[in-house]
N, C-alpha and C. Protein backbone atom coordinates (compact mmCIF):
# COMPACT_ATOMS: atom_id res chain seq x y z
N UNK A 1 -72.89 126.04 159.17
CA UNK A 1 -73.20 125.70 157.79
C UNK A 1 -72.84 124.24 157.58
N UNK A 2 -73.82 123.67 157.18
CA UNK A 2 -73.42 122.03 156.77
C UNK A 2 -73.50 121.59 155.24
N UNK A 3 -72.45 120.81 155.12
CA UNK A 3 -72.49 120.99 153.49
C UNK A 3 -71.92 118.82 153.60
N UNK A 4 -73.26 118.43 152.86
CA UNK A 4 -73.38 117.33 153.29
C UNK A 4 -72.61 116.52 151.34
N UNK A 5 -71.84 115.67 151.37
CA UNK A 5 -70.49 115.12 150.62
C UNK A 5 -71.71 113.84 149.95
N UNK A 6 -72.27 113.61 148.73
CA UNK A 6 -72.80 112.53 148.77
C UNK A 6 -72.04 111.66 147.33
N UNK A 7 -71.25 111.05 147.46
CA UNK A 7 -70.36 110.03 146.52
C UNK A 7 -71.20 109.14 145.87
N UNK A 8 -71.20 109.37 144.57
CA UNK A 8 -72.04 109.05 143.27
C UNK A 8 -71.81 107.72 143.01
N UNK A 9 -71.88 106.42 143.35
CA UNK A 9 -70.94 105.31 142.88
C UNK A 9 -72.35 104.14 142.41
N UNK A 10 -73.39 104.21 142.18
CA UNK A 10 -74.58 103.65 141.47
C UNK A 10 -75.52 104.55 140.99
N UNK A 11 -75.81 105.37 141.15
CA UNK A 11 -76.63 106.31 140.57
C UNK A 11 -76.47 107.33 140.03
N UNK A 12 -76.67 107.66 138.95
CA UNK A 12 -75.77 109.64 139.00
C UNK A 12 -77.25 110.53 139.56
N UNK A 13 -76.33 111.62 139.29
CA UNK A 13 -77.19 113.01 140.29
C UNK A 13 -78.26 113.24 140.10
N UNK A 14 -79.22 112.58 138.49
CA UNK A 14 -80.36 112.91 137.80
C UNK A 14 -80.96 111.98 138.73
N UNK A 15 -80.54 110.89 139.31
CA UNK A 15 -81.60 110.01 140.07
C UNK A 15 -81.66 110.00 141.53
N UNK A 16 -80.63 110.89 141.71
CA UNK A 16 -80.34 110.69 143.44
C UNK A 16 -81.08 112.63 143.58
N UNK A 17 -80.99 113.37 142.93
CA UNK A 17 -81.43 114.92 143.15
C UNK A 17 -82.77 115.08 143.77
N UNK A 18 -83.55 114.01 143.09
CA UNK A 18 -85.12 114.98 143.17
C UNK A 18 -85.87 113.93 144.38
N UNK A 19 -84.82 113.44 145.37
CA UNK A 19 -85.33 112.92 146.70
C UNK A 19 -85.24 113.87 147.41
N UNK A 20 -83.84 114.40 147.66
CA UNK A 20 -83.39 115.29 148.35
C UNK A 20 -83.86 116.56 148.30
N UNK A 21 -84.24 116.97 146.73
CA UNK A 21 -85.27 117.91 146.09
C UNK A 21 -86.38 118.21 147.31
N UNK A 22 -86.84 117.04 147.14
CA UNK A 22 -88.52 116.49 147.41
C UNK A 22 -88.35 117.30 149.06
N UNK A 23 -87.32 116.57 149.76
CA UNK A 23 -87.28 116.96 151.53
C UNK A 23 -87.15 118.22 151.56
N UNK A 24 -86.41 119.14 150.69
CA UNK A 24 -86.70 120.28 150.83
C UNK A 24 -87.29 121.10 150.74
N UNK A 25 -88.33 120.61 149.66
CA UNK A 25 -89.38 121.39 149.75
C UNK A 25 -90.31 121.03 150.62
N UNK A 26 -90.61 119.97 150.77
CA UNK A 26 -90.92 119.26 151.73
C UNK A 26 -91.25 119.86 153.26
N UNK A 27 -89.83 121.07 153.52
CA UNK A 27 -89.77 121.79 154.83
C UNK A 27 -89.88 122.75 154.48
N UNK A 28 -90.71 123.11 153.53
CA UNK A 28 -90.99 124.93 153.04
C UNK A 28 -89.62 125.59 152.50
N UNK A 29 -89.13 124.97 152.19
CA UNK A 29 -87.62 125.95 151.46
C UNK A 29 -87.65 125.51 150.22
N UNK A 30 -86.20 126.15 149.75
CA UNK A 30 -86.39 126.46 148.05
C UNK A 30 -84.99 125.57 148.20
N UNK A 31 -84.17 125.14 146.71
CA UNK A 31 -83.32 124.95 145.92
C UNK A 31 -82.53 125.71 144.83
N UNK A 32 -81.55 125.69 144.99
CA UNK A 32 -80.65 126.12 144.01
C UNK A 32 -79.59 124.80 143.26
N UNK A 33 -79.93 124.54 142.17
CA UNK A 33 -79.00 122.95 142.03
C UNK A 33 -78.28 123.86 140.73
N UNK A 34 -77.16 123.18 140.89
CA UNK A 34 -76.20 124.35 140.18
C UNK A 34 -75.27 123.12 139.25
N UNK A 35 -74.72 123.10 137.81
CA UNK A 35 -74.13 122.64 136.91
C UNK A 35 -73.62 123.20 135.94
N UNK A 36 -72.53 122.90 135.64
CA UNK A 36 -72.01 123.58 134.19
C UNK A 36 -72.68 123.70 133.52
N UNK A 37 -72.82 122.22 132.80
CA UNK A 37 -72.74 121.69 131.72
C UNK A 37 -74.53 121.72 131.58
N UNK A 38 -74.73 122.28 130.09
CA UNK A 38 -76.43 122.30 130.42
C UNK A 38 -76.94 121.11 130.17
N UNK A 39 -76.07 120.11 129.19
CA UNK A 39 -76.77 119.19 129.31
C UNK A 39 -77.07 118.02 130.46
N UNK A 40 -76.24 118.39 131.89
CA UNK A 40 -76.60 117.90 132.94
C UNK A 40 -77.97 118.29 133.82
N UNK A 41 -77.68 119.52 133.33
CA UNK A 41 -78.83 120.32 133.98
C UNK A 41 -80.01 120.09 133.12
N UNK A 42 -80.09 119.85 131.99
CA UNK A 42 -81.17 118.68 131.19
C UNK A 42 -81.61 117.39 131.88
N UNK A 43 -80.88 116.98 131.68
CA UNK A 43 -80.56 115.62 132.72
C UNK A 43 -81.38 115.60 134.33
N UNK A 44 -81.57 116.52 135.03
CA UNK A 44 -82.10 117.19 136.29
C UNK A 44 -83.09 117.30 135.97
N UNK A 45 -83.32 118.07 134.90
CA UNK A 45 -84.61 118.31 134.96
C UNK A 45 -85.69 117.92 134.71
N UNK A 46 -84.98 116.46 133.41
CA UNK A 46 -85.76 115.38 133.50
C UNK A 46 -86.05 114.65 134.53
N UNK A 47 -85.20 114.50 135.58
CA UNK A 47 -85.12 113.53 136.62
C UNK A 47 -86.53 113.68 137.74
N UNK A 48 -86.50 115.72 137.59
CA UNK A 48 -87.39 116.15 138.40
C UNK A 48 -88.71 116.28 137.82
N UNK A 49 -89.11 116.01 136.47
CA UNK A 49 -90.23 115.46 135.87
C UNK A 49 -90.64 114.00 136.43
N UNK A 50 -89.58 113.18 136.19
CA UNK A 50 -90.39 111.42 136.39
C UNK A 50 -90.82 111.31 137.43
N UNK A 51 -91.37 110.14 137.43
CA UNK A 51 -92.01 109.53 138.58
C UNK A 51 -93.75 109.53 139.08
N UNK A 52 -94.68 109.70 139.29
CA UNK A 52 -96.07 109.92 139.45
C UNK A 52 -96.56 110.97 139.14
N UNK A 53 -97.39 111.84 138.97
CA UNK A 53 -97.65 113.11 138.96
C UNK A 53 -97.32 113.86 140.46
N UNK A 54 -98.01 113.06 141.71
CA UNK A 54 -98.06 113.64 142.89
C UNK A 54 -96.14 113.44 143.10
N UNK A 55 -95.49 113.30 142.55
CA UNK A 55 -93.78 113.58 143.01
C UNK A 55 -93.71 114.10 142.06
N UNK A 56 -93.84 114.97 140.97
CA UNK A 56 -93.08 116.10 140.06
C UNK A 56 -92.75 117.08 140.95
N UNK A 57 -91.94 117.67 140.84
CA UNK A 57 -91.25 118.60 141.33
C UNK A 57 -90.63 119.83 140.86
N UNK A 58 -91.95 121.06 141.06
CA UNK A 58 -91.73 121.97 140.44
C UNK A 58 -90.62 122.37 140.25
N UNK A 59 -90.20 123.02 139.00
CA UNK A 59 -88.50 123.90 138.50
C UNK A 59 -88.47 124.63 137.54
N UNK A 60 -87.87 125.61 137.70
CA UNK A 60 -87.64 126.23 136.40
C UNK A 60 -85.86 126.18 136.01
N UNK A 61 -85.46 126.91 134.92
CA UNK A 61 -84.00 127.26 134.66
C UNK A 61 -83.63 128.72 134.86
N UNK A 62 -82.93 129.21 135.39
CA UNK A 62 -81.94 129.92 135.67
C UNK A 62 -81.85 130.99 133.90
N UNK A 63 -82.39 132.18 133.96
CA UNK A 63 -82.43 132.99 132.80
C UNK A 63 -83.64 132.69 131.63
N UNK A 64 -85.10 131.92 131.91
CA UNK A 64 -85.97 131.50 131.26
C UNK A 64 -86.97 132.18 131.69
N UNK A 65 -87.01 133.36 132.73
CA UNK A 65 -87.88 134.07 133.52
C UNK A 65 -88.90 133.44 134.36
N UNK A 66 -89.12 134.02 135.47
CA UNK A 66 -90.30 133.85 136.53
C UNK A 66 -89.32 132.70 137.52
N UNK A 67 -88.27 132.98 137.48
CA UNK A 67 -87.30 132.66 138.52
C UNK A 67 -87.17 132.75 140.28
N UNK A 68 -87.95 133.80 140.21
CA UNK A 68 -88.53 133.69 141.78
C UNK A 68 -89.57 133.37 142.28
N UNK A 69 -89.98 132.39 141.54
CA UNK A 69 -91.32 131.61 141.76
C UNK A 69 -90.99 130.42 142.02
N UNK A 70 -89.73 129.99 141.30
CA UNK A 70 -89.36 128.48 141.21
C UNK A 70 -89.11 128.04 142.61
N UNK A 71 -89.71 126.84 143.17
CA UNK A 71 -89.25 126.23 144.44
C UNK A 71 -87.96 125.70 143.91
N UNK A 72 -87.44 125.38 142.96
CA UNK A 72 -86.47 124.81 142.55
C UNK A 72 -85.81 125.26 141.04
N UNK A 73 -84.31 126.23 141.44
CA UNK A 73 -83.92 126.73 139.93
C UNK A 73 -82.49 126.06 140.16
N UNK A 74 -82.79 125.55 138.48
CA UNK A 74 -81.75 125.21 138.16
C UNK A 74 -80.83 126.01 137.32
N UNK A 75 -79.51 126.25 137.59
CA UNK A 75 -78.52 126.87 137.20
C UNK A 75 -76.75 126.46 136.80
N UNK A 76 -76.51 127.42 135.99
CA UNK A 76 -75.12 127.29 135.71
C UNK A 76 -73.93 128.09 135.86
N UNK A 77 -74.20 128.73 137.13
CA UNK A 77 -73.44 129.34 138.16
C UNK A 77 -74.22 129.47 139.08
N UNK A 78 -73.32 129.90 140.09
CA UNK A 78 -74.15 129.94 141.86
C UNK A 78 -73.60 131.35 142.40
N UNK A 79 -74.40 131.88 142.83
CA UNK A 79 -74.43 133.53 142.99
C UNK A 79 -74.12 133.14 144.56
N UNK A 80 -73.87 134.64 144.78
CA UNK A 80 -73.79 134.01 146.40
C UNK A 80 -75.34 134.24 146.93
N UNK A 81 -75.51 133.76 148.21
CA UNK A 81 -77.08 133.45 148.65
C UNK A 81 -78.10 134.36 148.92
N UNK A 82 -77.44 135.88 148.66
CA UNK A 82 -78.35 137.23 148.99
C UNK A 82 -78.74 137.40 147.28
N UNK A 83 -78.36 136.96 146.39
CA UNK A 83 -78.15 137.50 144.67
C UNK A 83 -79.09 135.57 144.36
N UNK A 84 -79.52 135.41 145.01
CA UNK A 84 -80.40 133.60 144.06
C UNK A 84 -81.27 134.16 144.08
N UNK A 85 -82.02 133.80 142.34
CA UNK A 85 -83.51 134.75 141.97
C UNK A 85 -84.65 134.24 142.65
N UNK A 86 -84.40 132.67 143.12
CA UNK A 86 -85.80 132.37 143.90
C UNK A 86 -85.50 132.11 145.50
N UNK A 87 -84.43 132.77 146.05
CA UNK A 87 -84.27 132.90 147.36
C UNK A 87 -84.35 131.53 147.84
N UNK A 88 -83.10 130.50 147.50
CA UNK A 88 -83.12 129.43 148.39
C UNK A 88 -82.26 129.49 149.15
N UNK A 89 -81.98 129.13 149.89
CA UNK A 89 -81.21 129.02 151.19
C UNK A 89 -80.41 127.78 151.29
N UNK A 90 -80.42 126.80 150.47
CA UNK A 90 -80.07 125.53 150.13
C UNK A 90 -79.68 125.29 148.73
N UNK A 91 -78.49 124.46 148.20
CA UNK A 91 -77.32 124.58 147.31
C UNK A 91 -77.22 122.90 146.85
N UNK A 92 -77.28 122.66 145.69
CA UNK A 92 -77.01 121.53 145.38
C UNK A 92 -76.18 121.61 144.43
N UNK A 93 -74.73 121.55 144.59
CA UNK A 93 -73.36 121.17 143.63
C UNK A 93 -73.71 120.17 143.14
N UNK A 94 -74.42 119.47 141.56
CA UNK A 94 -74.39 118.91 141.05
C UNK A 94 -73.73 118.47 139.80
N UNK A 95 -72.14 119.07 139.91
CA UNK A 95 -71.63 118.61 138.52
C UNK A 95 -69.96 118.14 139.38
N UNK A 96 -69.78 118.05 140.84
CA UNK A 96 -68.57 117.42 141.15
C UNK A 96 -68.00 118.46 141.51
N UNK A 97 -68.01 119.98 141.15
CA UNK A 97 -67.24 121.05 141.44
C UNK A 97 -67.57 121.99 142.56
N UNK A 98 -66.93 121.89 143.54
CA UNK A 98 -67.42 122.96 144.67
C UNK A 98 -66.97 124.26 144.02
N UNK A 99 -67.48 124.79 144.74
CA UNK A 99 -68.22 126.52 144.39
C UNK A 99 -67.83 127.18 145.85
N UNK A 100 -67.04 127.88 146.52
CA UNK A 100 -66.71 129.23 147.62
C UNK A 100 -68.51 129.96 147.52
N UNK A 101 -69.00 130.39 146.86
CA UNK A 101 -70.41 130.80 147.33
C UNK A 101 -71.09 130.11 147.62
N UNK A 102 -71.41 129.11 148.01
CA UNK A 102 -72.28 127.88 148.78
C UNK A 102 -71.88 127.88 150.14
N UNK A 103 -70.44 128.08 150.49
CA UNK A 103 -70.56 128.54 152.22
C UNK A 103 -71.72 129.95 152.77
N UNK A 104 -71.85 130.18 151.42
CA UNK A 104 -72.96 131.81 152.39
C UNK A 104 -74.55 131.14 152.69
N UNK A 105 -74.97 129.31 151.74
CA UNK A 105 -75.63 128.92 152.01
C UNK A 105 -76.03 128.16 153.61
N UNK A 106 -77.34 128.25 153.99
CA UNK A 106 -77.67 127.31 155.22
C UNK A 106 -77.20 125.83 154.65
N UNK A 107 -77.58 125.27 153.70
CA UNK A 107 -77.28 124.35 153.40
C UNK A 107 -76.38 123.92 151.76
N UNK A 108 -75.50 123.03 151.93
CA UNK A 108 -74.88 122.50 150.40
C UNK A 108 -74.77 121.12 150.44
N UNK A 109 -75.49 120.25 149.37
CA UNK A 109 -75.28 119.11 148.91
C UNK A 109 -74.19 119.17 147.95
N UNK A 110 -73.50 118.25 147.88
CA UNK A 110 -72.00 118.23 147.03
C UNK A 110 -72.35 116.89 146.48
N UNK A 111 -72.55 116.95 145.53
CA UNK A 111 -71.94 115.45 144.66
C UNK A 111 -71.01 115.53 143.53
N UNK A 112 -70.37 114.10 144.04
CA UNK A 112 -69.55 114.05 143.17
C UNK A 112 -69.40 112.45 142.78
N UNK A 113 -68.71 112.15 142.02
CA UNK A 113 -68.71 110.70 141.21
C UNK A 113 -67.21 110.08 141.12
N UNK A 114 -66.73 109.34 140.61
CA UNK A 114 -65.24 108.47 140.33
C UNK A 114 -64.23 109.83 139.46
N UNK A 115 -64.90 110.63 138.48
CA UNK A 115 -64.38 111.30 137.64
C UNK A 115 -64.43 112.86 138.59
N UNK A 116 -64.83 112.52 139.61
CA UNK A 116 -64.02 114.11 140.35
C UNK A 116 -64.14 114.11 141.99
N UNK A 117 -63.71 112.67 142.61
CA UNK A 117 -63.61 112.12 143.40
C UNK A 117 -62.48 113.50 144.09
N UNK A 118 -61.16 113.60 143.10
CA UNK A 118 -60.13 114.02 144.14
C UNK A 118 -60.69 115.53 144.06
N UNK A 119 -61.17 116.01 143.52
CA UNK A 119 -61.55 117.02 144.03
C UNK A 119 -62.35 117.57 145.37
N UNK A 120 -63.13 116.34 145.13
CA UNK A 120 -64.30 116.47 146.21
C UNK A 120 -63.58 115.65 147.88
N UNK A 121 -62.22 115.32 147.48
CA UNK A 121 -61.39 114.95 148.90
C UNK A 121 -60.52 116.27 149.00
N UNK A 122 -60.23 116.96 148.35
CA UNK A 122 -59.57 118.59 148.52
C UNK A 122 -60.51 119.54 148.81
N UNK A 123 -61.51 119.33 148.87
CA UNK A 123 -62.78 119.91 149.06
C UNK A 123 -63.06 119.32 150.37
N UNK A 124 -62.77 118.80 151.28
CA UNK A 124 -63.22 117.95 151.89
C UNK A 124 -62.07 118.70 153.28
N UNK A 125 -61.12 118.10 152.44
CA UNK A 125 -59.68 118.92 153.85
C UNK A 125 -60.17 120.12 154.17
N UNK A 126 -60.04 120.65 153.04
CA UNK A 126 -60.36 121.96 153.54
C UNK A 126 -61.84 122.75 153.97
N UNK A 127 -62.73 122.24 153.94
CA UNK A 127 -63.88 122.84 154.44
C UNK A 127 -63.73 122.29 156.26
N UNK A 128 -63.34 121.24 156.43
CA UNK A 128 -62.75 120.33 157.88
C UNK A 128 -62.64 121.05 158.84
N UNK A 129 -61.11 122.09 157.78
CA UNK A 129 -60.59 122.95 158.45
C UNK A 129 -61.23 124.15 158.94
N UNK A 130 -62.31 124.74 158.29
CA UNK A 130 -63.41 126.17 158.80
C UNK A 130 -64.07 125.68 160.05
N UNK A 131 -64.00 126.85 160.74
CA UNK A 131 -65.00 127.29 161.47
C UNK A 131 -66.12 127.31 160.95
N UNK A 132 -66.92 126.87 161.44
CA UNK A 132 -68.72 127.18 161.43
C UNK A 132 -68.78 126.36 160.50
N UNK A 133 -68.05 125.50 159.75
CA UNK A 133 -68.80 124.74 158.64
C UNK A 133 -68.61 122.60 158.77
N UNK A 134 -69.85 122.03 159.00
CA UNK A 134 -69.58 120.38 159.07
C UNK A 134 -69.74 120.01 157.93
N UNK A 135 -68.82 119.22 157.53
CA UNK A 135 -69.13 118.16 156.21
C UNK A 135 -69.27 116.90 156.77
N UNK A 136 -70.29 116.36 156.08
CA UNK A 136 -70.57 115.08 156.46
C UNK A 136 -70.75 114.45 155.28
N UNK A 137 -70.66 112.96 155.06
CA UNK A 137 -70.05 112.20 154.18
C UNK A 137 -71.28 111.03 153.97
N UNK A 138 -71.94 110.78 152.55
CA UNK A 138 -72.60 109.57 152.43
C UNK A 138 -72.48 109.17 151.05
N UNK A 139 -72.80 107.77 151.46
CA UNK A 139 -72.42 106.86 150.35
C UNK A 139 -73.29 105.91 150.02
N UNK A 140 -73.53 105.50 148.64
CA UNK A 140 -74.78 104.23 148.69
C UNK A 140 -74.10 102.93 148.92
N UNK A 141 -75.21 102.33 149.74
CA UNK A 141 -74.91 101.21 149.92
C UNK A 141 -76.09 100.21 149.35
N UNK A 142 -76.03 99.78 148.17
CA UNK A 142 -77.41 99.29 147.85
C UNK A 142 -77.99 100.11 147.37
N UNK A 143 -79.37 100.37 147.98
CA UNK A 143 -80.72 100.87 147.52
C UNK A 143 -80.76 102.63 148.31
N UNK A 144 -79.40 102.61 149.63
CA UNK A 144 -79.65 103.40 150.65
C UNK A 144 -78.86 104.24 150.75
N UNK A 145 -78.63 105.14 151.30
CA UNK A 145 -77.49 106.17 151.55
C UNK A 145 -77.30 106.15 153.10
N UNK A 146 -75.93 106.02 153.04
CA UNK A 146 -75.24 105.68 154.67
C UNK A 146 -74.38 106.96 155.35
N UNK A 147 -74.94 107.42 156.30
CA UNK A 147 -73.73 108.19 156.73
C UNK A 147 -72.27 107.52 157.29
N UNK A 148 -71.28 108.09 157.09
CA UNK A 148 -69.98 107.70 157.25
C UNK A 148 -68.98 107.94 156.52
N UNK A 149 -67.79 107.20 156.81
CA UNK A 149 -65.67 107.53 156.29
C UNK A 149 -66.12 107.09 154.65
């Protein structure tokens, strides 16, 4: 299980989501992007509106029905990965807070920002420490996202 660490420090999650969005659907799989706060998850879902027509990126919300249709639901809890209404297999922590049901995912994006940094380094020790699970770490540099410390 790889659960890839991406540190928010020029962009927040509404502008960095619907790339990463994009690759996944991209490879025939689905999304689960998960947030408290709804008005983040507002925020998302605008993000996954802009841009050309040919990059919108289908989504629905999480309790608005026809949820297992969505290539991409957005939510405000994360079920574990046999219980997600549109069967993704892939996890996007988008409010800074890791979630214990995202290890049952193939994949978890983690972001986090300055305001929940230490979490996401306690989050960090300890996933290190599991079996079966890599965290890997990126950061913008510029325009780009870098793997690395």
């Amino acid at each position: 299980m790889q659960v890839d660490f991406y540190q928010l420090s020029r962009d927040p999650v509404e502008q960095v989501l619907p790339a990463i969005a994009g690759r996944i659907l991209g490879m025939g799989e689905r999304l689960l992007v998960v947030a408290r706060e709804p008005e983040r998850l507002e925020r998302i879902s605008a993000g996954l509106w802009a841009g050309p027509p040919e990059s919108f990126l289908a989504h629905g919300r999480a309790g608005e029905g026809g949820e297992s249709v969505q290539p991409v639901l957005l939510a405000q809890d994360c079920p574990s990965v046999d219980l997600t209404a549109n069967g993704a297999r892939h996890v996007a922590l988008a409010d800074g807070l890791w979630r214990e049901e995202a290890l049952g995912f193939e994949r978890a994006f983690y972001f986090f920002d300055a305001e929940t940094v230490e979490g996401a380094r306690a989050s960090w020790r300890d996933l290190a420490k599991r079996d079966g699970v890599t965290p890997r770490f990126w950061r913008q540099e510029g325009r780009k996202w870098v793997q690395g410390p």
